[in-house]
Protein backbone atom coordinates (compact mmCIF):
# COMPACT_ATOMS: atom_id res chain seq x y z
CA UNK A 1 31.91 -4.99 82.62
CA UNK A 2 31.68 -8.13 80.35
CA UNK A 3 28.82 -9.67 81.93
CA UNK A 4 29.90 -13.23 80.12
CA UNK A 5 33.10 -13.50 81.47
CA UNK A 6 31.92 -12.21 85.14
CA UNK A 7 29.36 -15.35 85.07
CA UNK A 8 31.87 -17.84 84.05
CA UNK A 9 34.16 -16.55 86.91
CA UNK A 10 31.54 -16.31 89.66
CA UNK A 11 30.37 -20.03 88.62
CA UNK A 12 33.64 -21.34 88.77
CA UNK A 13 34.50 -19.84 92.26
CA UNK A 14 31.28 -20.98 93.34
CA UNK A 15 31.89 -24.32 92.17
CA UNK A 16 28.82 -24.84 89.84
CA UNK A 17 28.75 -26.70 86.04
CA UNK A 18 27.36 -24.81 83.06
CA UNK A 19 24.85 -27.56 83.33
CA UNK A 20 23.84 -27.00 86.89
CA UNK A 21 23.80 -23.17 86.03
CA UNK A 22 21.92 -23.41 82.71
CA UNK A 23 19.64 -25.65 83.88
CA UNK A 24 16.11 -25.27 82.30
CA UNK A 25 16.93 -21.31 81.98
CA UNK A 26 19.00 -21.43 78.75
CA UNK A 27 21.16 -24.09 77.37
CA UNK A 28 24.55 -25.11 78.23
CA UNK A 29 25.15 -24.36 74.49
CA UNK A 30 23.96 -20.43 74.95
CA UNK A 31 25.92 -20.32 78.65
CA UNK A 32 29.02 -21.08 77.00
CA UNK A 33 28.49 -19.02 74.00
CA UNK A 34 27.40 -15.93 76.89
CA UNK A 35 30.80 -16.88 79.31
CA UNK A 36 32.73 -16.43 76.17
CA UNK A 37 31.75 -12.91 74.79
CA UNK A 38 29.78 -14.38 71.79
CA UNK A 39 26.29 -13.57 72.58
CA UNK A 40 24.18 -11.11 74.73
CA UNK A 41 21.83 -12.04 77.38
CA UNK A 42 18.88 -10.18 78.50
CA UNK A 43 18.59 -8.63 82.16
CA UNK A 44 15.53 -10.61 83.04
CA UNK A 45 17.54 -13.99 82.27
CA UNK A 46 20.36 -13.11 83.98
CA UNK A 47 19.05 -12.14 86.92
CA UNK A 48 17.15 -16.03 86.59
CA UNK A 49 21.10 -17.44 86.14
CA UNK A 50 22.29 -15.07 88.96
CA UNK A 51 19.58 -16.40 91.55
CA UNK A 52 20.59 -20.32 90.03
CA UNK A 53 24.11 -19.49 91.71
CA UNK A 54 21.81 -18.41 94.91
CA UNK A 55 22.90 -14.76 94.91
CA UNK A 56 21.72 -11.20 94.50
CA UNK A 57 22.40 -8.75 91.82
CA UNK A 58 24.02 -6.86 94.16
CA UNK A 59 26.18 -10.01 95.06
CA UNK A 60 27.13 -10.16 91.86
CA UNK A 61 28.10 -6.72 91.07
CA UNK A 62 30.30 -6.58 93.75
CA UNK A 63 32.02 -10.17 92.86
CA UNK A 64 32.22 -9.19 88.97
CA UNK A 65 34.61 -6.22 89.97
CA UNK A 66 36.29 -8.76 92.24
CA UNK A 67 36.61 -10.41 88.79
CA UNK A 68 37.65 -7.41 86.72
CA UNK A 69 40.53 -6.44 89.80
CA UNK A 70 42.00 -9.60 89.84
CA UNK A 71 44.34 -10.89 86.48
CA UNK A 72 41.79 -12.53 84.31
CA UNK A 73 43.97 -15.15 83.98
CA UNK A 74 46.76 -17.30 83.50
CA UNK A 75 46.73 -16.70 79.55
CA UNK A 76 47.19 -12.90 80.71
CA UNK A 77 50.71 -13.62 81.84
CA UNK A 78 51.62 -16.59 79.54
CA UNK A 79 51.07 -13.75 77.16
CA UNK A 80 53.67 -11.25 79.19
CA UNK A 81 56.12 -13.86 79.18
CA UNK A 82 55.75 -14.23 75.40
CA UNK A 83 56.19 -10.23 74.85
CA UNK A 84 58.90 -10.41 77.25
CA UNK A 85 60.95 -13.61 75.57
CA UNK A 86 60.49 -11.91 72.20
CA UNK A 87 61.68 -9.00 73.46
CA UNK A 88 64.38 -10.85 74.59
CA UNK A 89 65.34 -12.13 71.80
CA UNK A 90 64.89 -9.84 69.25
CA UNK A 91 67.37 -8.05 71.78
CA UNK A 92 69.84 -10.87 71.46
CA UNK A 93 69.67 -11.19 67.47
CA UNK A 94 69.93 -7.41 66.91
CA UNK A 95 73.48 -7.30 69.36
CA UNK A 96 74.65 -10.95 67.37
CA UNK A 97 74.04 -8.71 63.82
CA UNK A 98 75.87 -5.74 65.67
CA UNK A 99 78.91 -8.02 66.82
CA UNK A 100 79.34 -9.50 63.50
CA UNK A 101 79.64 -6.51 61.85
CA UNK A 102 82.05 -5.09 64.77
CA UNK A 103 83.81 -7.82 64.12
CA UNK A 104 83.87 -7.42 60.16
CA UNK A 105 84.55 -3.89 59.98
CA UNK A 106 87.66 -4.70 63.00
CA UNK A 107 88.92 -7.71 60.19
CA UNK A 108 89.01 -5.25 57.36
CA UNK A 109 90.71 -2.15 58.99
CA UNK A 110 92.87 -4.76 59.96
CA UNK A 111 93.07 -6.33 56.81
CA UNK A 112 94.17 -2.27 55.46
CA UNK A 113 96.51 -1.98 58.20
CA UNK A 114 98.29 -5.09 57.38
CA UNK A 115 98.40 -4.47 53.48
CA UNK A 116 100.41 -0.79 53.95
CA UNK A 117 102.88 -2.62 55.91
CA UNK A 118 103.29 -4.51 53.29
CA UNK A 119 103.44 -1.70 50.19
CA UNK A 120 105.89 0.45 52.89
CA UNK A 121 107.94 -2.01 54.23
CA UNK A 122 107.55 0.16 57.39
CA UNK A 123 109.18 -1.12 60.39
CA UNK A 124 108.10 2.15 62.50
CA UNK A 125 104.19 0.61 61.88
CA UNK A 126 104.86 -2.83 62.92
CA UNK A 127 106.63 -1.27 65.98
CA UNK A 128 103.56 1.31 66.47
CA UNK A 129 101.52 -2.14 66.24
CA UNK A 130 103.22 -3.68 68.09
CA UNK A 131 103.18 -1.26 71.32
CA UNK A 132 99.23 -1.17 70.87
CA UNK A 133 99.30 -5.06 71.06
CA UNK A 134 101.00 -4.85 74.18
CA UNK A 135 98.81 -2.34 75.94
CA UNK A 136 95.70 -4.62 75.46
CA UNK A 137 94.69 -5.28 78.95
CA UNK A 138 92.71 -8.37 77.77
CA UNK A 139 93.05 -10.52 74.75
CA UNK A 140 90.28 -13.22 73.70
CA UNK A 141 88.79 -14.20 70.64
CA UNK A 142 88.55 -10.90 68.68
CA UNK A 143 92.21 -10.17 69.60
CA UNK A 144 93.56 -13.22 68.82
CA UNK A 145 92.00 -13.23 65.36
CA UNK A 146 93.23 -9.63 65.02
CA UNK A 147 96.58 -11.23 65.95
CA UNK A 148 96.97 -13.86 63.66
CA UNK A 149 96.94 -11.34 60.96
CA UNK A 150 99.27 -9.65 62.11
CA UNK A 151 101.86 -12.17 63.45
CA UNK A 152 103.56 -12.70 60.33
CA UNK A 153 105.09 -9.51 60.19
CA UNK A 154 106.40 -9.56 64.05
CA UNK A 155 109.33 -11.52 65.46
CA UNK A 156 109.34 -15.22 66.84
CA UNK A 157 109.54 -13.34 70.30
CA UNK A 158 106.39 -11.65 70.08
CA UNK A 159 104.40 -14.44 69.11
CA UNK A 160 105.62 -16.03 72.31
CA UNK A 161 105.03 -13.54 74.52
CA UNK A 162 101.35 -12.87 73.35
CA UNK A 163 101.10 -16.40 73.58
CA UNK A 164 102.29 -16.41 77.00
CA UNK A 165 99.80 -13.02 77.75
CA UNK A 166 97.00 -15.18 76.73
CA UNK A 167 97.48 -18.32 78.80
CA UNK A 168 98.02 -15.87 81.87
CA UNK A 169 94.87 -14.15 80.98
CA UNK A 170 93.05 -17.02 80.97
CA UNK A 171 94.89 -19.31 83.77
CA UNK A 172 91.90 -19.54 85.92
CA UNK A 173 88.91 -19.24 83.36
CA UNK A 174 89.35 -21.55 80.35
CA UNK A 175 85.02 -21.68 79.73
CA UNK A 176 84.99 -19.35 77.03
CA UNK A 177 83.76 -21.60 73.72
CA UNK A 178 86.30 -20.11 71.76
CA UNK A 179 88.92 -20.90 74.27
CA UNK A 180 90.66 -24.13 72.41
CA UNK A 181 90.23 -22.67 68.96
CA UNK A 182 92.22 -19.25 70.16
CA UNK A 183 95.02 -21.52 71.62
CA UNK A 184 95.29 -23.89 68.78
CA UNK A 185 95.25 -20.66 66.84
CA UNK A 186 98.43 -19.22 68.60
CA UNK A 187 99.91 -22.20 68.91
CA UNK A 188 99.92 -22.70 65.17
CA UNK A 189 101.63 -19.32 64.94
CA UNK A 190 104.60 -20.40 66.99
C-alpha cells in the first residue's frame, strides 16, 4: 500500500486541506512531499495525521484499499486512451505504407504488362485484358488508374463502356475523395 497516496485520497474524500491536515503535526511542505511518494513518514506521525482526519487506523486501512480498488485516477485512463490512439495510429500508418506499396507493385506489373503488348503486338493479350477488365465487379480509384494505362491499346468502345461501368457503379455514392479525379480521368480518355 502507498501510504502517501492513501492519505491524499482519504483527505480529499473527507474534504480536508493539506493545511487543515498538517496542521502543527508536519508541514504542508512534508504532507505534500508524503501524498506524492517522495518521502516516508513514521507510524507514530501518521497515526497523529490519521486521528487529524478523526479516524482510526483501522478506518483507514479499510478506506486505503477502498483507494487501491478503485482507478487511481483520471490520468490512469487519459493514459489508456493515449496507448489506445497510438495504437491506433500506428495501425493506420503501417496499412497507408502497405497500400502504397500495393498500389506500386499493381502500377509496375501493370506497367510490364503493358510494355509486352507493345514488343508483341499481341492482340490475343489485349483481348485476355480486356475480358479481366470486364469481370471486375467494382472499379474505383486503383482500377481506374490501372485503366488509364491500359486504354490506349483498347478500342474507342471500351473506353466508353468502362466509362459507363463506372458512373453505374457509383450512381448513388459519389463521396469517395477520389471520385472527380477518376471521372475527369476517364473522361480525358474518351
Amino acid at each position: 500500500m502507498k501510504i502517501g497516496k492513501a492519505l491524499k485520497y482519504i483527505r480529499i474524500r473527507k474534504g480536508f486541506t493539506q493545511k487543515e491536515v498538517a496542521g502543527n503535526i508536519v508541514t504542508v511542505s512534508f504532507l505534500s512531499k508524503l501524498e506524492n511518494e517522495k518521502t516516508n513518514i513514521s507510524f507514530d506521525l501518521l497515526i497523529k495525521l490519521i486521528d487529524r482526519m478523526g479516524m482510526g487506523i483501522e478506518e483507514f486501512i479499510d478506506l486505503s484499499k477502498n483507494f487501491e480498488e478503485t482507478p487511481s485516477s483520471l490520468l490512469n485512463v487519459i493514459e489508456e486512451i493515449e496507448r489506445q490512439v497510438t495504437t491506433k495510429q500506428c495501425i493506420e500508418e503501417n496499412t497507408r505504407v502497405k497500400l502504397q506499396e500495393f498500389h506500386c507493385s499493381l502500377a509496375s506489373l501493370t506497367e510490364k504488362i503493358i510494355s509486352c503488348i507493345k514488343n508483341t503486338g499481341s492482340g490475343l493479350l489485349v483481348e485476355e485484358i480486356q475480358n479481366c477488365i470486364i469481370e471486375w465487379d467494382y472499379i474505383g480509384h486503383v482500377e481506374v488508374l490501372l485503366f488509364s494505362l491500359f486504354a490506349p491499346y483498347v478500342s474507342d468502345d471500351f473506353r466508353i463502356l468502362i466509362k459507363e461501368r463506372f458512373l453505374k457503379l457509383h450512381e448513388y455514392n459519389r463521396s469517395t475523395k477520389e471520385y472527380p479525379f477518376d471521372h475527369l480521368r476517364l473522361t480525358a480518355l474518351l
